[in-house]
C-alpha atoms as a PDB file:
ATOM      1  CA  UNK A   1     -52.946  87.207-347.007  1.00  0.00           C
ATOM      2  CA  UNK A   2     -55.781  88.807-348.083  1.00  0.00           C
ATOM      3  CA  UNK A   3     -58.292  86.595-346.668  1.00  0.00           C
ATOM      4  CA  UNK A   4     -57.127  88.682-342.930  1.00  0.00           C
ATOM      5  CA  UNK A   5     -57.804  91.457-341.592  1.00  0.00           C
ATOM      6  CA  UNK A   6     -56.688  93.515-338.757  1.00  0.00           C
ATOM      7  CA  UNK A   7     -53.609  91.550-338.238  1.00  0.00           C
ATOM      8  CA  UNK A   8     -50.703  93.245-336.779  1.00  0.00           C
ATOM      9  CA  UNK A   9     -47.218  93.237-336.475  1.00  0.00           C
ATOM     10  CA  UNK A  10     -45.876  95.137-333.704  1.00  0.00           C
ATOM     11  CA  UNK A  11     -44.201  95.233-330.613  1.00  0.00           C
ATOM     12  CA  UNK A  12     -45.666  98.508-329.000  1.00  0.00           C
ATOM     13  CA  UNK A  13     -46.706  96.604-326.027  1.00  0.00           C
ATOM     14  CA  UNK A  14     -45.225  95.117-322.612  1.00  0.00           C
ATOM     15  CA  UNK A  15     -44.284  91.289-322.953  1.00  0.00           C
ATOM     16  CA  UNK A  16     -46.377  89.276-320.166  1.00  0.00           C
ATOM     17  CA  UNK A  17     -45.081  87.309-317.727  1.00  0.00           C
ATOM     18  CA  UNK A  18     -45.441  83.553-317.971  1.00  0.00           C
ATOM     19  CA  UNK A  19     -44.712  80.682-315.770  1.00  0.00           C
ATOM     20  CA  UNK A  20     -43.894  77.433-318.063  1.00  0.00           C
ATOM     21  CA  UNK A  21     -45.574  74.911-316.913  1.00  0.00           C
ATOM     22  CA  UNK A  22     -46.073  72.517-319.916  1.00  0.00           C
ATOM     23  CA  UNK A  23     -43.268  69.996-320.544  1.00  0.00           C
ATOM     24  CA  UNK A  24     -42.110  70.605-324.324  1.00  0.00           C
ATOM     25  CA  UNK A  25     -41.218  66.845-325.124  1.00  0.00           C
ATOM     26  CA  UNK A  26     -44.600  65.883-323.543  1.00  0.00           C
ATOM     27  CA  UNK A  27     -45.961  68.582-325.862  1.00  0.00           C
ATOM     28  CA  UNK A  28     -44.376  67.396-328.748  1.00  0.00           C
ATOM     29  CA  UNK A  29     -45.128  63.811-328.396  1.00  0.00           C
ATOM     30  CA  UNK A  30     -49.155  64.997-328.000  1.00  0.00           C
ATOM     31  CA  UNK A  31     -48.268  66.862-331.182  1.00  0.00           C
ATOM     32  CA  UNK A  32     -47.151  64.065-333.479  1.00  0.00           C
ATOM     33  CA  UNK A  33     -50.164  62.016-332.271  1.00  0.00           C
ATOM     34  CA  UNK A  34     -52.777  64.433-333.233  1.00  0.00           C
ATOM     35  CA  UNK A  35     -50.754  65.073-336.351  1.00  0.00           C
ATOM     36  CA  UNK A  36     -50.856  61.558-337.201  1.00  0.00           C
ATOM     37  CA  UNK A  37     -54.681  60.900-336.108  1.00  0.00           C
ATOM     38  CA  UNK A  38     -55.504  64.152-338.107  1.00  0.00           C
ATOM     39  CA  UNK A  39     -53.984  62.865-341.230  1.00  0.00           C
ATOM     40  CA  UNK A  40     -54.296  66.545-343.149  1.00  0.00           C
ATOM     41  CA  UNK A  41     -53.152  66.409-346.415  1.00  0.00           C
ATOM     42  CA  UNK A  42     -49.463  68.290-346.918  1.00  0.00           C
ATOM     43  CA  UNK A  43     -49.938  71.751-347.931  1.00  0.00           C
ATOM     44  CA  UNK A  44     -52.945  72.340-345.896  1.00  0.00           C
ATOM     45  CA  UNK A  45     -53.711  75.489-344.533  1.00  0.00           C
ATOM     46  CA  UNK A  46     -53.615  75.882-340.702  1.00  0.00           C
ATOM     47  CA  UNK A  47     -54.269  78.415-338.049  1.00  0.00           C
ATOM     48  CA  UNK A  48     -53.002  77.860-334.242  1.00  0.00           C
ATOM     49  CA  UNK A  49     -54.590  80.488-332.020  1.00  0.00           C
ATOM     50  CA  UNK A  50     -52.961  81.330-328.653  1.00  0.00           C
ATOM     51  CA  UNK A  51     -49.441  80.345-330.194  1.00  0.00           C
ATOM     52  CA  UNK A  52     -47.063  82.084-327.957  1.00  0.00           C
ATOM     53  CA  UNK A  53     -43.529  81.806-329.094  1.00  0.00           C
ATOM     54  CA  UNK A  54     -44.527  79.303-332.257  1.00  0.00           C
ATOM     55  CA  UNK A  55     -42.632  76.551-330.733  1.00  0.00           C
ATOM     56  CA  UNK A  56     -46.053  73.964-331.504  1.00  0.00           C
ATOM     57  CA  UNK A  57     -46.923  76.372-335.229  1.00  0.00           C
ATOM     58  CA  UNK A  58     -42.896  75.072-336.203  1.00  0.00           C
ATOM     59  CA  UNK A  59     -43.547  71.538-335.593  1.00  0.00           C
ATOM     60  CA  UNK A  60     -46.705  71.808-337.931  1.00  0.00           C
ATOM     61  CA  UNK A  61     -45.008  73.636-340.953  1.00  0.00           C
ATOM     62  CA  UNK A  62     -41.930  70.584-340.592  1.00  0.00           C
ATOM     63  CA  UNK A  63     -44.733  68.592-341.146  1.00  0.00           C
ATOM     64  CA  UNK A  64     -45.874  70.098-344.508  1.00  0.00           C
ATOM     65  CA  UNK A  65     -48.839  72.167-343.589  1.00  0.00           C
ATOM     66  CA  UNK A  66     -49.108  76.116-344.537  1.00  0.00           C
ATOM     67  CA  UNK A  67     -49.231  77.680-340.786  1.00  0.00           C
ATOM     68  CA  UNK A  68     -50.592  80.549-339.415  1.00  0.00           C
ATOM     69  CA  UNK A  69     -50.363  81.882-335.798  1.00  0.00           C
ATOM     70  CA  UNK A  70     -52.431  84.251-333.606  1.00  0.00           C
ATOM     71  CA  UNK A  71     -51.515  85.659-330.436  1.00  0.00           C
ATOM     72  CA  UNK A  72     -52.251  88.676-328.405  1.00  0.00           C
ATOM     73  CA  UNK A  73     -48.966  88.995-326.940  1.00  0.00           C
ATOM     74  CA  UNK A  74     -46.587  91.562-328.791  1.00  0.00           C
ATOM     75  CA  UNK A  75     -43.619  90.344-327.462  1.00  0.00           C
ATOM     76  CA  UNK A  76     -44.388  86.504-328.051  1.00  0.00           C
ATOM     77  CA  UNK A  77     -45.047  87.560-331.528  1.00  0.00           C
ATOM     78  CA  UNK A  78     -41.807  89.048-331.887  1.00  0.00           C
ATOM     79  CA  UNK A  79     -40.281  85.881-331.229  1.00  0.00           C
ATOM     80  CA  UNK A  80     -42.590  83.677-333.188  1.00  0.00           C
ATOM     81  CA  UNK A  81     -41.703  85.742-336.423  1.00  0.00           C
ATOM     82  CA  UNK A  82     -38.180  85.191-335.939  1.00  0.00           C
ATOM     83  CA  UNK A  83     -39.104  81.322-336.512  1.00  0.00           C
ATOM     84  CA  UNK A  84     -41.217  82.543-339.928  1.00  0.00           C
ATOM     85  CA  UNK A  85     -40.398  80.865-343.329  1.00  0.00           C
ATOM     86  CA  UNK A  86     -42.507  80.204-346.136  1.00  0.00           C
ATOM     87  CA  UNK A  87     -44.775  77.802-344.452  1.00  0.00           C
ATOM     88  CA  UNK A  88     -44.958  79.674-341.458  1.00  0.00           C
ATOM     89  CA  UNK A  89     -46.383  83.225-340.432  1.00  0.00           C
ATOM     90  CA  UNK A  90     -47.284  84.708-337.385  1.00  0.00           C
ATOM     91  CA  UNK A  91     -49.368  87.825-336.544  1.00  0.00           C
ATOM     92  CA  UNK A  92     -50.432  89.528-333.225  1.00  0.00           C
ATOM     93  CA  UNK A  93     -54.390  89.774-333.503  1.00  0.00           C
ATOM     94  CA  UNK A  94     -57.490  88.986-330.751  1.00  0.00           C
ATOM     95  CA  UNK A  95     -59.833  86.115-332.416  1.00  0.00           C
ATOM     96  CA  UNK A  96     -63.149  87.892-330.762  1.00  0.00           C
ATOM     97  CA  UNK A  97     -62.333  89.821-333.948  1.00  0.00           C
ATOM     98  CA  UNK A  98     -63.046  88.296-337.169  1.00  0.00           C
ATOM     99  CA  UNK A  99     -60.139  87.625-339.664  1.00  0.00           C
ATOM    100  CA  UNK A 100     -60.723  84.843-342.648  1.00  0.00           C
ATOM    101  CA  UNK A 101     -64.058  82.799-343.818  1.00  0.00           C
ATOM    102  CA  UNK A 102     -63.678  79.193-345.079  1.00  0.00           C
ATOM    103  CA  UNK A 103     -59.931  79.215-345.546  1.00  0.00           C
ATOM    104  CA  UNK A 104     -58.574  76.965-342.922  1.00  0.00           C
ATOM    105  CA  UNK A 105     -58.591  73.006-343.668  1.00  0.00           C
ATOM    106  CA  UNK A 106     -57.468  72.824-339.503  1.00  0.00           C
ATOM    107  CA  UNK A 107     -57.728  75.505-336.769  1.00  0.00           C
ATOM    108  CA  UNK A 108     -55.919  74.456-333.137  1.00  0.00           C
ATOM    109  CA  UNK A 109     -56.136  76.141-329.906  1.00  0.00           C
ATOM    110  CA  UNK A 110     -53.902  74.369-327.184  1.00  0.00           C
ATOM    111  CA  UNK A 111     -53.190  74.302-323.547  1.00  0.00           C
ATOM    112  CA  UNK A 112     -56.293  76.639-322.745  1.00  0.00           C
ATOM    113  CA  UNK A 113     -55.207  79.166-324.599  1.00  0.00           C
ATOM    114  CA  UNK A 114     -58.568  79.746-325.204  1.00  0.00           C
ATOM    115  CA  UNK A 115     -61.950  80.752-322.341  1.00  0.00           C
ATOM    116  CA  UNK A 116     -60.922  83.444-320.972  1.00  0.00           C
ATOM    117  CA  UNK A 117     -64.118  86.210-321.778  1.00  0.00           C
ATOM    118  CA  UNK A 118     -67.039  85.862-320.831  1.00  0.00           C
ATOM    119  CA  UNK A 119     -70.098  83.726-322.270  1.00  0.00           C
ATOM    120  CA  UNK A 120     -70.725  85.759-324.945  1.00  0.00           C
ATOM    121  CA  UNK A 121     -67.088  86.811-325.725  1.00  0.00           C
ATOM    122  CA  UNK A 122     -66.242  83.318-325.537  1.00  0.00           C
ATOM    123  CA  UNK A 123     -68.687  82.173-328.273  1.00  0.00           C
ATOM    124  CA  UNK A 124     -68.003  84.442-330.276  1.00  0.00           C
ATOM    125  CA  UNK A 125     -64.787  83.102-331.092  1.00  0.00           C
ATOM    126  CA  UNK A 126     -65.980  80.160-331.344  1.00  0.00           C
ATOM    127  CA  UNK A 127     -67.873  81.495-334.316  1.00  0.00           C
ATOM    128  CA  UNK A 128     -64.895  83.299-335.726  1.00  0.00           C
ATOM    129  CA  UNK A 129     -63.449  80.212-335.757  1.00  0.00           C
ATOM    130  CA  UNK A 130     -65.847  78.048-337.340  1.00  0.00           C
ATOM    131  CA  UNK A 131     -66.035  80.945-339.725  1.00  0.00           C
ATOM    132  CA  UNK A 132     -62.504  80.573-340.679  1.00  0.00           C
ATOM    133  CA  UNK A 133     -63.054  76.443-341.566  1.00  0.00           C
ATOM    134  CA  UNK A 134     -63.667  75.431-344.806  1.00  0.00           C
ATOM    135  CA  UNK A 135     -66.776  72.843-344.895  1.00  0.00           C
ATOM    136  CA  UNK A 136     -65.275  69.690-343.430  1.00  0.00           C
ATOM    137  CA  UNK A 137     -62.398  71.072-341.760  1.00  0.00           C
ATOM    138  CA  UNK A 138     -61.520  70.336-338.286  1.00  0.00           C
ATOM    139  CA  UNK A 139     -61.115  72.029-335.210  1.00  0.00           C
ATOM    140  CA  UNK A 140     -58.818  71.231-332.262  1.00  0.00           C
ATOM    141  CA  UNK A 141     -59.871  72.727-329.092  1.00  0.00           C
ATOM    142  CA  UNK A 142     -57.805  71.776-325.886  1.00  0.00           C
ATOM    143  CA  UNK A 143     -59.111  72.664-322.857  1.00  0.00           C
ATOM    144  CA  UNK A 144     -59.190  71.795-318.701  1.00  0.00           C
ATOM    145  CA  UNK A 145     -62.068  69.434-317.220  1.00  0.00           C
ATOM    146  CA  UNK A 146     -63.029  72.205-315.302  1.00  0.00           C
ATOM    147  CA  UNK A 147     -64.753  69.729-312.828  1.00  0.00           C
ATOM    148  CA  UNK A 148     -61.843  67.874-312.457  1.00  0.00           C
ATOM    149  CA  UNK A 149     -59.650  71.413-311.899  1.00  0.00           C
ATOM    150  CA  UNK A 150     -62.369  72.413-309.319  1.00  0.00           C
ATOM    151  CA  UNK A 151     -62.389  69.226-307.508  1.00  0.00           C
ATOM    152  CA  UNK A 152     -58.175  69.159-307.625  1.00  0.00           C
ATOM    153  CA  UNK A 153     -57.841  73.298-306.897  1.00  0.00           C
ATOM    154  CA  UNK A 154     -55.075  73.940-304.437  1.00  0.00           C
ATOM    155  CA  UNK A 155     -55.830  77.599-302.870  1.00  0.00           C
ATOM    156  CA  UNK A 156     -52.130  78.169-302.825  1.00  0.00           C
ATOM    157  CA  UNK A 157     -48.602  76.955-303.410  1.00  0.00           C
ATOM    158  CA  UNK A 158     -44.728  77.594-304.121  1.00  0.00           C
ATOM    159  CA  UNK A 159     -42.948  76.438-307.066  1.00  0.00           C
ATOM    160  CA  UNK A 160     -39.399  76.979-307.583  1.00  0.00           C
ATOM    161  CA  UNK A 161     -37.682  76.405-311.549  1.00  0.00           C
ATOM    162  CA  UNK A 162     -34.117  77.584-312.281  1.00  0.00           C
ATOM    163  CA  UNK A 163     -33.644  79.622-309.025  1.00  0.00           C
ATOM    164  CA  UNK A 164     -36.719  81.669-309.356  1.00  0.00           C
ATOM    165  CA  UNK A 165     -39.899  81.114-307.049  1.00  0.00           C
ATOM    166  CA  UNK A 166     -43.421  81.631-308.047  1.00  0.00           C
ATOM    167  CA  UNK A 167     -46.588  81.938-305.278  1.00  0.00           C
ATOM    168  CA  UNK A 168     -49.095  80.130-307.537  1.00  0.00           C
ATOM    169  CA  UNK A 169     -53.168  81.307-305.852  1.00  0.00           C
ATOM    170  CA  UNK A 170     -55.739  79.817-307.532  1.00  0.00           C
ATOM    171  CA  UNK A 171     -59.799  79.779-306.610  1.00  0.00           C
ATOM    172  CA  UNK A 172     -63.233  79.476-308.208  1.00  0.00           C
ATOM    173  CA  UNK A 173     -66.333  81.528-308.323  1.00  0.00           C
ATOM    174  CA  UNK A 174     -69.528  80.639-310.319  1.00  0.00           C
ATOM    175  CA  UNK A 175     -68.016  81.834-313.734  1.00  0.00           C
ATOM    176  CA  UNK A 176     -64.267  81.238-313.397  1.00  0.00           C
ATOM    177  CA  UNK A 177     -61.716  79.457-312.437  1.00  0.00           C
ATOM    178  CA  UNK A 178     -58.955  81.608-311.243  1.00  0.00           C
ATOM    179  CA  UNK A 179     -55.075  82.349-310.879  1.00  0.00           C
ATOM    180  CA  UNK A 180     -52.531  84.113-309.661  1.00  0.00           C
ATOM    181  CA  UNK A 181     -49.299  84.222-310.098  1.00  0.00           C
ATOM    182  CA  UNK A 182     -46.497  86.234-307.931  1.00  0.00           C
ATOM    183  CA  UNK A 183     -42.400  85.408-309.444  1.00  0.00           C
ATOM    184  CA  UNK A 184     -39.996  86.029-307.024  1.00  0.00           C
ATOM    185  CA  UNK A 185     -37.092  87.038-308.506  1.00  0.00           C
ATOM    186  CA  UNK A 186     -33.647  87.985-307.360  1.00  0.00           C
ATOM    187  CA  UNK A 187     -33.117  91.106-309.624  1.00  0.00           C
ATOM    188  CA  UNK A 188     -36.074  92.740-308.786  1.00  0.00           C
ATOM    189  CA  UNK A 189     -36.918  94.020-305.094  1.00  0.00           C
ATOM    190  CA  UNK A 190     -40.721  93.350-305.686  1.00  0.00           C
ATOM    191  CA  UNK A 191     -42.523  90.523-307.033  1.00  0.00           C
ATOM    192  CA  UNK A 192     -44.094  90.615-310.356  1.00  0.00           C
ATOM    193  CA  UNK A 193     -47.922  89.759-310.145  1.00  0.00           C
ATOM    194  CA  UNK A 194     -50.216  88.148-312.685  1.00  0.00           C
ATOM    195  CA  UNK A 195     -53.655  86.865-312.905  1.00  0.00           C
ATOM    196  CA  UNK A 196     -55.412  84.569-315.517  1.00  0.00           C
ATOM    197  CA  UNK A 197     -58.731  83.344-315.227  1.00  0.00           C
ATOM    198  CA  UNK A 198     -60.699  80.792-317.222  1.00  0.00           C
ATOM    199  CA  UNK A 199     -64.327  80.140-317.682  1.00  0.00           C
ATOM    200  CA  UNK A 200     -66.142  77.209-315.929  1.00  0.00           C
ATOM    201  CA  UNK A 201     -67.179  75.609-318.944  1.00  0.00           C
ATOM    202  CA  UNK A 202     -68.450  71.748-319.434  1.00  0.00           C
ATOM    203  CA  UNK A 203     -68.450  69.404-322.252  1.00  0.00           C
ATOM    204  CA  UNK A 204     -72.202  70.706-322.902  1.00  0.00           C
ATOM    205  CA  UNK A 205     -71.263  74.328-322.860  1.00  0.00           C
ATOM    206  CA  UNK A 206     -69.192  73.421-325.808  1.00  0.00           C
ATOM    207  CA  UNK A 207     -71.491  71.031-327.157  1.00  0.00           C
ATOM    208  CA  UNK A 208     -74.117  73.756-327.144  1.00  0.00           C
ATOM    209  CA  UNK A 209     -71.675  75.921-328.666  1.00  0.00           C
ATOM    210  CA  UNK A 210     -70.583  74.069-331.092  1.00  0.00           C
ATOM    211  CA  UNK A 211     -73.663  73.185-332.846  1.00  0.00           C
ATOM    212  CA  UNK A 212     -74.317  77.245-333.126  1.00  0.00           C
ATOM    213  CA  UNK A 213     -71.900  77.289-335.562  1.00  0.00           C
ATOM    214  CA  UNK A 214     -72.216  73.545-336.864  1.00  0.00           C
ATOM    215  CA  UNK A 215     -69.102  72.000-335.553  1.00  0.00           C
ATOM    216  CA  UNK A 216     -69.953  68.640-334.503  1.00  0.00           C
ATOM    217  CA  UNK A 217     -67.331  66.769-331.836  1.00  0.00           C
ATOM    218  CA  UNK A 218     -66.368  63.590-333.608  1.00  0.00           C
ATOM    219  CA  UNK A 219     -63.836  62.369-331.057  1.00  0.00           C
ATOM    220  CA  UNK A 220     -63.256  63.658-327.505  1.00  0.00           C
ATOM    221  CA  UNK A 221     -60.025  62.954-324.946  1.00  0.00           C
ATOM    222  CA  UNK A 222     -59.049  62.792-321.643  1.00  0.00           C
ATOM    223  CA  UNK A 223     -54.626  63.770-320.954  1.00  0.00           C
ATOM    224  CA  UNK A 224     -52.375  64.144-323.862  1.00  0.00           C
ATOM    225  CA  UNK A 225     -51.874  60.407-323.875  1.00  0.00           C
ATOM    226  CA  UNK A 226     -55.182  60.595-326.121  1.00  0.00           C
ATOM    227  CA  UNK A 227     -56.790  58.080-323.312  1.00  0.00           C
ATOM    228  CA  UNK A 228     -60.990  58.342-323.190  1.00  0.00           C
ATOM    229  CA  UNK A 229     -62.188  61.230-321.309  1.00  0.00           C
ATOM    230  CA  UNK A 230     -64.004  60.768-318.178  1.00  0.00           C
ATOM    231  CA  UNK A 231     -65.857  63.954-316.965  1.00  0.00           C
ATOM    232  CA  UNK A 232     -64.412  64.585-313.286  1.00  0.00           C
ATOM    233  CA  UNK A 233     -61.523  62.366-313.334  1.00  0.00           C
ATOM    234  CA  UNK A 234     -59.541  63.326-316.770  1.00  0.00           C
ATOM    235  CA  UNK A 235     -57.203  66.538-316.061  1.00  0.00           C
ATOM    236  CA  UNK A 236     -57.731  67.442-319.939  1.00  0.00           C
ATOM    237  CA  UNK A 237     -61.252  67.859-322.174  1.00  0.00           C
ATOM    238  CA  UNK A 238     -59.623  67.490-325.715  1.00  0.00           C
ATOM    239  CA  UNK A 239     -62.177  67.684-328.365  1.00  0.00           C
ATOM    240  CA  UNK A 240     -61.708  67.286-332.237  1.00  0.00           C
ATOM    241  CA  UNK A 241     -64.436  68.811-334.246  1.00  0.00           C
ATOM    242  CA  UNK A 242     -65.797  68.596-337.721  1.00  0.00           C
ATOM    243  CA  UNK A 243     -67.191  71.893-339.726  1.00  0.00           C
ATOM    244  CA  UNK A 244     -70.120  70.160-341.002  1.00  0.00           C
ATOM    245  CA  UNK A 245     -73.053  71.903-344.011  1.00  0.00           C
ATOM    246  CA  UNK A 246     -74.974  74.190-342.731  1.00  0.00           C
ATOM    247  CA  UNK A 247     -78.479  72.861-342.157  1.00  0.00           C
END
């Protein structure tokens, strides 16, 4: 598309380990919620950032929307693209960098895939984002209650899912929340290790965001039941924004 730039196809790096977590039917119920609260018109253009293996950028071109996905990860690319078809596309690029201006009549970013730069880094994308809107489009940003995930933190635990064992660590700092992951594996004699980190943002960081790039949060929830958000007591800080004029 010529509206993008910089986005690659390629598998010339080393896939990432990654500990699923989500539960795909609970995933796709949340899905065909939003989808129907959204009500986007069919052919709409969409972007999903963060979309891993494209399981969540399918479900969206079934439903008759023109999808796009981003990712950083080469070898969840790979995979995506074998899902491609003429309402779907997928392409390994980083969204710090910019890639399309007012083309997008919906952008999504899921389970946290974004928040993990820093302040700067982190609104930044928001801008490329906001960028990438048309006026009145809508943005779908799904993210932890990071008070909630602070007051619920367990320093460190095992979790076991068919026959392998991860050593989940996880602690806080004043900027991030953090992870890390060691999978215990049978065919390998050492674990494999992995950290992810996330920033310690509030509802008011994005707020303040936000309105940088005039997106305005319309509606705001708490789980992927779509139940209210309560700040400290809802696991999930699901916001839908609007791409309003530029004052």
């Amino acid at each position: 598309m010529s509206q993008h730039t910089g986005l690659k196809q390629s598998s010339d790096l080393n896939p990432t380990p990654k500990l699923a977590n989500r539960n795909q039917v609970q995933a796709d119920l949340c899905l065909s919620k939003l989808l129907e609260l959204l009500d986007l018109e069919k052919n709409a253009n969409v972007l999903e950032v963060g979309c891993g293996r494209g399981k969540n950028s399918r479900i969206l071109a079934a439903n008759g929307l023109n999808v796009i996905g981003f990712d950083t990860s080469v070898a969840s690319i790979v995979e995506a693209q074998k899902l491609e078809g003429p309402r779907l596309k997928f392409f390994r690029h980083d969204v710090r960098e910019p890639f399309a201006r007012e083309y997008f009549d919906a952008v999504f970013s899921f389970f946290t895939s974004f928040g993990s730069f820093d302040r700067i880094e982190n609104s930044r994308v928001i801008g490329n984002l906001a960028n990438a809107l048309r006026e009145g489009g809508t943005l779908v940003l799904d993210y932890v209650d990071i008070e909630f995930s602070t007051l619920n933190l367990v320093p460190a635990k095992m979790q076991q899912s068919d026959g392998i064992v991860y050593g989940i660590h996880q602690w806080v700092d004043d900027r991030f929340l953090y992870k890390k992951v060691q999978v215990f594996n049978f065919q390998t004699e050492t674990p494999i290790e992995y950290s992810e980190k996330i920033a310690r943002l509030s509802l008011q960081d994005f707020r303040d965001m936000f309105s940088q790039y005039d997106l305005e949060i319309e509606q705001i929830f708490g789980d992927y039941s779509f139940n209210p958000h309560q700040a400290g007591n809802s696991p999930r800080l699901f916001m839908i924004a609007r791409k309003i004029k530029s004052k």
